[in-house]
PDB file of N, CA and C in Angstrom:
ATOM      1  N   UNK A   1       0.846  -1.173   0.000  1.00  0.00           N
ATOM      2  CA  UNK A   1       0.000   0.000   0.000  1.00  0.00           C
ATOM      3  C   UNK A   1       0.895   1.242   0.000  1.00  0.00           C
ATOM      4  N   UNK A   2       0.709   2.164  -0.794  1.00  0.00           N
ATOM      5  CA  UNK A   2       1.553   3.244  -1.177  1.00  0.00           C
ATOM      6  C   UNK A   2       1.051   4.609   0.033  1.00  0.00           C
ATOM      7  N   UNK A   3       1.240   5.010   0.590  1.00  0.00           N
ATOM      8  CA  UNK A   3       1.624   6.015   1.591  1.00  0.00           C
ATOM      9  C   UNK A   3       0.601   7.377   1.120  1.00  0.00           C
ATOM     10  N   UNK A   4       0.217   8.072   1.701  1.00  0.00           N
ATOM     11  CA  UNK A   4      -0.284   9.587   0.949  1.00  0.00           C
ATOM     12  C   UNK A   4       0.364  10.542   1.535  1.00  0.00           C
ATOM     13  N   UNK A   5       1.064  11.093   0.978  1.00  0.00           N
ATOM     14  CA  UNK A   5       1.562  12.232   1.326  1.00  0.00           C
ATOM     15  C   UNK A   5       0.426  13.435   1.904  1.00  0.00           C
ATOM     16  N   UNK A   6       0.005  13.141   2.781  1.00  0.00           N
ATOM     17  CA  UNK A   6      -1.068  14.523   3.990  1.00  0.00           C
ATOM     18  C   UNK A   6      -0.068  16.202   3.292  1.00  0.00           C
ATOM     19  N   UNK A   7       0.964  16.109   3.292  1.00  0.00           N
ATOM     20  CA  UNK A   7       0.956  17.833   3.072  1.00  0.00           C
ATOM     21  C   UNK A   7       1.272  18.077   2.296  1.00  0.00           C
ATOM     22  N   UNK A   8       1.448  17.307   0.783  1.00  0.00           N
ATOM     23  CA  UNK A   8       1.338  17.685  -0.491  1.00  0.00           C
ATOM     24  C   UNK A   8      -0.302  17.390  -1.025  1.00  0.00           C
ATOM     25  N   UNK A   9      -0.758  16.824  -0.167  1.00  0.00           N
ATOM     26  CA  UNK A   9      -2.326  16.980  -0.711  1.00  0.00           C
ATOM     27  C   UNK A   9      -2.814  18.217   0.032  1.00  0.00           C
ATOM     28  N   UNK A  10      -2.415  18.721   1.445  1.00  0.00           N
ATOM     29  CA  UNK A  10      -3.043  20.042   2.092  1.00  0.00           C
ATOM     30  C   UNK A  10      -2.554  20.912   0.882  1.00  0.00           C
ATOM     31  N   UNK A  11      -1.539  21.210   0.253  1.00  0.00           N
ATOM     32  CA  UNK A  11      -0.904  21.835  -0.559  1.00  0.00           C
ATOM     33  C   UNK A  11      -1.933  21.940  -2.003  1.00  0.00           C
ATOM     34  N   UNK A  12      -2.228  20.942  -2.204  1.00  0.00           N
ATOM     35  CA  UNK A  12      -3.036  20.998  -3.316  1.00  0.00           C
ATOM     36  C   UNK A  12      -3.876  21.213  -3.086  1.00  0.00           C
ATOM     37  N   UNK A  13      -5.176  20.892  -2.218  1.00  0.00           N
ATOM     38  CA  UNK A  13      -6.065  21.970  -1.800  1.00  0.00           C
ATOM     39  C   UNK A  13      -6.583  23.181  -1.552  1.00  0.00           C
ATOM     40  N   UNK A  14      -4.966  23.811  -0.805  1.00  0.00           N
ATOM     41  CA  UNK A  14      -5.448  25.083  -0.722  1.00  0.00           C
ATOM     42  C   UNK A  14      -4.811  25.670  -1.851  1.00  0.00           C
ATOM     43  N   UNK A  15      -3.931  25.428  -2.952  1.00  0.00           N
ATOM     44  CA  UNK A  15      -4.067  26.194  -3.847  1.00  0.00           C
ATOM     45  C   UNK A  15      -5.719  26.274  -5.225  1.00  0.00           C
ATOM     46  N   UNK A  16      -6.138  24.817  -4.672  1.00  0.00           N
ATOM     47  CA  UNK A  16      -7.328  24.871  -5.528  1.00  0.00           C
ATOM     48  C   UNK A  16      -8.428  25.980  -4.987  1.00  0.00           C
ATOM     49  N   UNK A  17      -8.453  26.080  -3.521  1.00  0.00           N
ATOM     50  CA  UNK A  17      -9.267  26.328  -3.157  1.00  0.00           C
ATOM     51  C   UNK A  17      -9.009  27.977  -3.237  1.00  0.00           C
ATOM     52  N   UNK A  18      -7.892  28.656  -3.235  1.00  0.00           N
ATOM     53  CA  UNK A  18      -7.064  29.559  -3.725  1.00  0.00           C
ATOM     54  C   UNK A  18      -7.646  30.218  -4.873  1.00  0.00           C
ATOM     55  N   UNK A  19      -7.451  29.158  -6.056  1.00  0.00           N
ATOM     56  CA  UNK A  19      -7.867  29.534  -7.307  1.00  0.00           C
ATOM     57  C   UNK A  19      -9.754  29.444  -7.619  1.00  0.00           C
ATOM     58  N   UNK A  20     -10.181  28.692  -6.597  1.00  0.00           N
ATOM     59  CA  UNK A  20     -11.810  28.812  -6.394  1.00  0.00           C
ATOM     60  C   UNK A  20     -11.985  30.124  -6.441  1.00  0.00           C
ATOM     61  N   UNK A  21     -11.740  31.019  -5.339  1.00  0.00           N
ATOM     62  CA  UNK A  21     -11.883  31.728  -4.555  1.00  0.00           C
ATOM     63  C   UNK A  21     -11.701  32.903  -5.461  1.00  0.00           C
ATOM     64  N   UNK A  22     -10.488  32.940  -5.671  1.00  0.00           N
ATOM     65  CA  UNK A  22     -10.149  34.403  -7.144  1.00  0.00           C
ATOM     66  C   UNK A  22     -11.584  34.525  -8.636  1.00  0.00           C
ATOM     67  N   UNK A  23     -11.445  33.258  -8.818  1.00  0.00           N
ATOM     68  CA  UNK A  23     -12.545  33.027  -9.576  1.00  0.00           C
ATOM     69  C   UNK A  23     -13.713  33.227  -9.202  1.00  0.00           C
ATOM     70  N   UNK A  24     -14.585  33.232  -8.267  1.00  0.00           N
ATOM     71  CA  UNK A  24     -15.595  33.517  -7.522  1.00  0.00           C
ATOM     72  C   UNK A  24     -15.258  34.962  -7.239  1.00  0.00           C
ATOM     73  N   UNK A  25     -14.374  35.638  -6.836  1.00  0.00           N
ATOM     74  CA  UNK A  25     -14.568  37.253  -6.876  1.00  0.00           C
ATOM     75  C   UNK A  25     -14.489  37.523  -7.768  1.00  0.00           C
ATOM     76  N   UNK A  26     -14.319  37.120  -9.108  1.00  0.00           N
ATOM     77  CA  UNK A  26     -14.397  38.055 -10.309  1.00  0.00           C
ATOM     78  C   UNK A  26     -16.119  37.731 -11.158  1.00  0.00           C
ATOM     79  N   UNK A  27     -16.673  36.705 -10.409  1.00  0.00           N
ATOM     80  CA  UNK A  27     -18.260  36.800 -11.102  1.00  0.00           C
ATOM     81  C   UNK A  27     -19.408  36.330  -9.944  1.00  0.00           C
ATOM     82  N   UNK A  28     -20.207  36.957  -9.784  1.00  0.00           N
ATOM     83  CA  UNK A  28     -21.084  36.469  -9.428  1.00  0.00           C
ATOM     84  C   UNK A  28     -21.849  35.024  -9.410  1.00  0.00           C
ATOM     85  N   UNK A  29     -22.563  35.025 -10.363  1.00  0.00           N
ATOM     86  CA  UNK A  29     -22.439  33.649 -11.124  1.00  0.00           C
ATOM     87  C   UNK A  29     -21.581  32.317 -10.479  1.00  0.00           C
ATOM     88  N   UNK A  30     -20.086  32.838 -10.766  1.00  0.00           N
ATOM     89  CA  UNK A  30     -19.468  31.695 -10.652  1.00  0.00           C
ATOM     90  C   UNK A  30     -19.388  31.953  -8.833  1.00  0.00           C
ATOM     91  N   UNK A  31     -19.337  32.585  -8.252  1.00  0.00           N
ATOM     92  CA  UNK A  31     -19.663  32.419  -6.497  1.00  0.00           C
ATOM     93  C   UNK A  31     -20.988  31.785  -6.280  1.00  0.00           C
ATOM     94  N   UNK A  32     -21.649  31.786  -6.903  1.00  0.00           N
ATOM     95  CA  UNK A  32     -23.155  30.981  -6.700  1.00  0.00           C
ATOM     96  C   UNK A  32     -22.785  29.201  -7.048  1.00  0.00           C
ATOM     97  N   UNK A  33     -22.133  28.735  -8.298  1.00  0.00           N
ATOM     98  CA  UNK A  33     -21.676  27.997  -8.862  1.00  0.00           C
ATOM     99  C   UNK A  33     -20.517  27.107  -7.436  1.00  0.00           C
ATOM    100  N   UNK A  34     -19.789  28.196  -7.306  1.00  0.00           N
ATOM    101  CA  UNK A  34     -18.548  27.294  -6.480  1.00  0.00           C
ATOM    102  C   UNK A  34     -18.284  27.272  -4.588  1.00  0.00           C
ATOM    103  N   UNK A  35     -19.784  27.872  -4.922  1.00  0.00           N
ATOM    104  CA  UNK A  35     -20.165  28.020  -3.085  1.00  0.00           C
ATOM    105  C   UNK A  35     -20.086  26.572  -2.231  1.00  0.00           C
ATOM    106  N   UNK A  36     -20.428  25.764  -2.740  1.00  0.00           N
ATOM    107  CA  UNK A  36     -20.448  24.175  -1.805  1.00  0.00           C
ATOM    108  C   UNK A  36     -19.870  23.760  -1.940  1.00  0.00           C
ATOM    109  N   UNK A  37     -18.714  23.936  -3.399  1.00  0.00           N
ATOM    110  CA  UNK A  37     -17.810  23.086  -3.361  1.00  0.00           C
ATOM    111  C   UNK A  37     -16.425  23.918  -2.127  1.00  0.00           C
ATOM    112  N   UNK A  38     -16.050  25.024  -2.188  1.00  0.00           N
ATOM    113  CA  UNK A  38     -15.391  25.728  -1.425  1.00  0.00           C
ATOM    114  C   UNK A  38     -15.931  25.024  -0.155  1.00  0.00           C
ATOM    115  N   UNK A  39     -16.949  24.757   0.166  1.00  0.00           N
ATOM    116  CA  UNK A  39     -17.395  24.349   1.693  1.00  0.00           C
ATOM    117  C   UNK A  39     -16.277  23.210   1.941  1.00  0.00           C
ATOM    118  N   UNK A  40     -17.371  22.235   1.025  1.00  0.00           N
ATOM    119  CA  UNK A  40     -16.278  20.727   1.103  1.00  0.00           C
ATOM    120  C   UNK A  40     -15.054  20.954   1.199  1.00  0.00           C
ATOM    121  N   UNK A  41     -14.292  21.960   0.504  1.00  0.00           N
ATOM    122  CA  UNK A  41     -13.181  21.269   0.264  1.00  0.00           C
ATOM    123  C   UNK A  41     -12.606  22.274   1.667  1.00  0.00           C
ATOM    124  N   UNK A  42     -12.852  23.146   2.050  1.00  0.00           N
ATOM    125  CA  UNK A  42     -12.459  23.859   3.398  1.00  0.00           C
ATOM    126  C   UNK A  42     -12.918  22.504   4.528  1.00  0.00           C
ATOM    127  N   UNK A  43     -13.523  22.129   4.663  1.00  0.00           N
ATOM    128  CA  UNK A  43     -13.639  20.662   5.361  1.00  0.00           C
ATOM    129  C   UNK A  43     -12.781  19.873   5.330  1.00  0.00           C
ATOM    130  N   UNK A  44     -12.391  19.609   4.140  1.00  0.00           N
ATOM    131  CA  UNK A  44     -11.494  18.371   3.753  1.00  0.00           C
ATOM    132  C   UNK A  44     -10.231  18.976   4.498  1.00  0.00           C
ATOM    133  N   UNK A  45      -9.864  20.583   3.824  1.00  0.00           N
ATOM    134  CA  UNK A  45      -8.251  21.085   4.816  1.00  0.00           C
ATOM    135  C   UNK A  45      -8.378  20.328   6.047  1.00  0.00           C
ATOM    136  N   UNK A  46      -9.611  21.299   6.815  1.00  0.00           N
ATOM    137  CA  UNK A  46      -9.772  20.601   8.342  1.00  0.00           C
ATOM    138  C   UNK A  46      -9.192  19.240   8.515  1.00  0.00           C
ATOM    139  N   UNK A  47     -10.121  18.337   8.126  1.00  0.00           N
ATOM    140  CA  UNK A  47      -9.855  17.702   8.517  1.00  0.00           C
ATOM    141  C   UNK A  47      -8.540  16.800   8.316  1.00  0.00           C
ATOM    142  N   UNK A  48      -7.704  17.258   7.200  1.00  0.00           N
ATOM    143  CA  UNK A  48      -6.330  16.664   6.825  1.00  0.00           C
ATOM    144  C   UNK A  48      -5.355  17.386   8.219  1.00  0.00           C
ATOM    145  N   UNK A  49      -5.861  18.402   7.895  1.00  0.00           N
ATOM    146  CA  UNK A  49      -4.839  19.348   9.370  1.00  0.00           C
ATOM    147  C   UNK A  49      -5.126  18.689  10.547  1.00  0.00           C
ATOM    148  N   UNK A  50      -5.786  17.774  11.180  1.00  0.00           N
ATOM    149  CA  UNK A  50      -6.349  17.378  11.872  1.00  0.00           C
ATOM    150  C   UNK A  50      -5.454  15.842  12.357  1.00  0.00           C
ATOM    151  N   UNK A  51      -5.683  15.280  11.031  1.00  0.00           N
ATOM    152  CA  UNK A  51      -5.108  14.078  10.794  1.00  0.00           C
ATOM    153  C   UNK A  51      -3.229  14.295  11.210  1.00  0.00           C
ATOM    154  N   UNK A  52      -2.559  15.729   9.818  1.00  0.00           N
ATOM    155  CA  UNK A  52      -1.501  15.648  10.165  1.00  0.00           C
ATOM    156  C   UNK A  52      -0.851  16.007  11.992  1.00  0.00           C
ATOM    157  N   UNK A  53      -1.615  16.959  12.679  1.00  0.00           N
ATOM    158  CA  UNK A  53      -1.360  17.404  13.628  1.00  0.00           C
ATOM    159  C   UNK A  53      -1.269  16.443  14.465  1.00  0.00           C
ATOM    160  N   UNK A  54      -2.212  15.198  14.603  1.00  0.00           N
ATOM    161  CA  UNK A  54      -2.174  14.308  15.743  1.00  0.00           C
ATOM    162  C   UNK A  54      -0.911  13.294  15.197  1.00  0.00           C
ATOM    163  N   UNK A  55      -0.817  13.071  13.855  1.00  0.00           N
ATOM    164  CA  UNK A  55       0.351  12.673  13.619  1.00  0.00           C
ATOM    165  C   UNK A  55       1.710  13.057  14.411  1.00  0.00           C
ATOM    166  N   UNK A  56       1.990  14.303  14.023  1.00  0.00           N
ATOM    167  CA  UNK A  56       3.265  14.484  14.823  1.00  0.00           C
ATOM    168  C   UNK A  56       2.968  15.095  16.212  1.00  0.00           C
ATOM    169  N   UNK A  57       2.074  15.222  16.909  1.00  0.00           N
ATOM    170  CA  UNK A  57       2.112  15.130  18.399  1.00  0.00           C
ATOM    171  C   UNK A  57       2.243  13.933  18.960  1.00  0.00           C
ATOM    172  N   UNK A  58       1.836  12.705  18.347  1.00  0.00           N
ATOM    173  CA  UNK A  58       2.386  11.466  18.975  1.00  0.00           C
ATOM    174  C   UNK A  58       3.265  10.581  18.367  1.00  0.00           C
ATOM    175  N   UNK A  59       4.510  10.702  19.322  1.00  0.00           N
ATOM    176  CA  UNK A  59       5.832  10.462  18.714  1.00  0.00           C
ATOM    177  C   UNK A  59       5.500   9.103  19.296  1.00  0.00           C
ATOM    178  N   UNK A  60       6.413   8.053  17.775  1.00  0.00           N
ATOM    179  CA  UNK A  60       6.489   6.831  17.977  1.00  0.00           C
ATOM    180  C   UNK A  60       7.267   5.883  18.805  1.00  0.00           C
ATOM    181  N   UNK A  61       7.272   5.164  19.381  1.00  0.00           N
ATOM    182  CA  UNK A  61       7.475   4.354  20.214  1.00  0.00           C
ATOM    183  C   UNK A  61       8.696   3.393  19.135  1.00  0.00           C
ATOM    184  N   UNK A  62      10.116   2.959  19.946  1.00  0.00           N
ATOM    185  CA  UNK A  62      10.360   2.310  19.488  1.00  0.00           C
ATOM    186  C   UNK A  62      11.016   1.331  20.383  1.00  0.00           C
ATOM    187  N   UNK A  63      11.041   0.248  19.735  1.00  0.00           N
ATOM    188  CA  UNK A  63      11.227  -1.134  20.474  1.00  0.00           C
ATOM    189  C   UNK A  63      12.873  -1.468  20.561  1.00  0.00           C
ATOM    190  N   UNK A  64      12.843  -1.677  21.803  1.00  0.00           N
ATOM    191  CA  UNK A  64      14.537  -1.979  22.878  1.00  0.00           C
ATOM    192  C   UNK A  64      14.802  -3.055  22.324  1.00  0.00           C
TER     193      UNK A  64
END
């Protein structure tokens, strides 16, 4: 099973969500259009930040 890199995907998120966002201030329209998806995917940060944070607050144990 191949690994996921958590902060090259936070990385890709928030630049999508980045480029949502610019796009949505330049039309109306498209802020009506990209309103739920901006939700989700501000969720998804959460909860990756979430994931990585408890990651490195609990340092691994290694065997004597």
């Amino acid at each position: 099973m191949r690994p996921i890199d958590i902060e090259a995907l936070l990385k890709n998120y928030k630049d999508m969500i980045n480029t949502l966002e610019y796009d949505s201030m330049r039309s109306a329209g498209k802020a009506k259009i990209n309103a739920h998806t901006l939700i989700d995917m501000h969720a998804l940060v959460e909860r990756y930040e979430r994931i990585l944070n408890s990651q490195r607050s609990s340092p691994k144990k290694e065997a004597s």
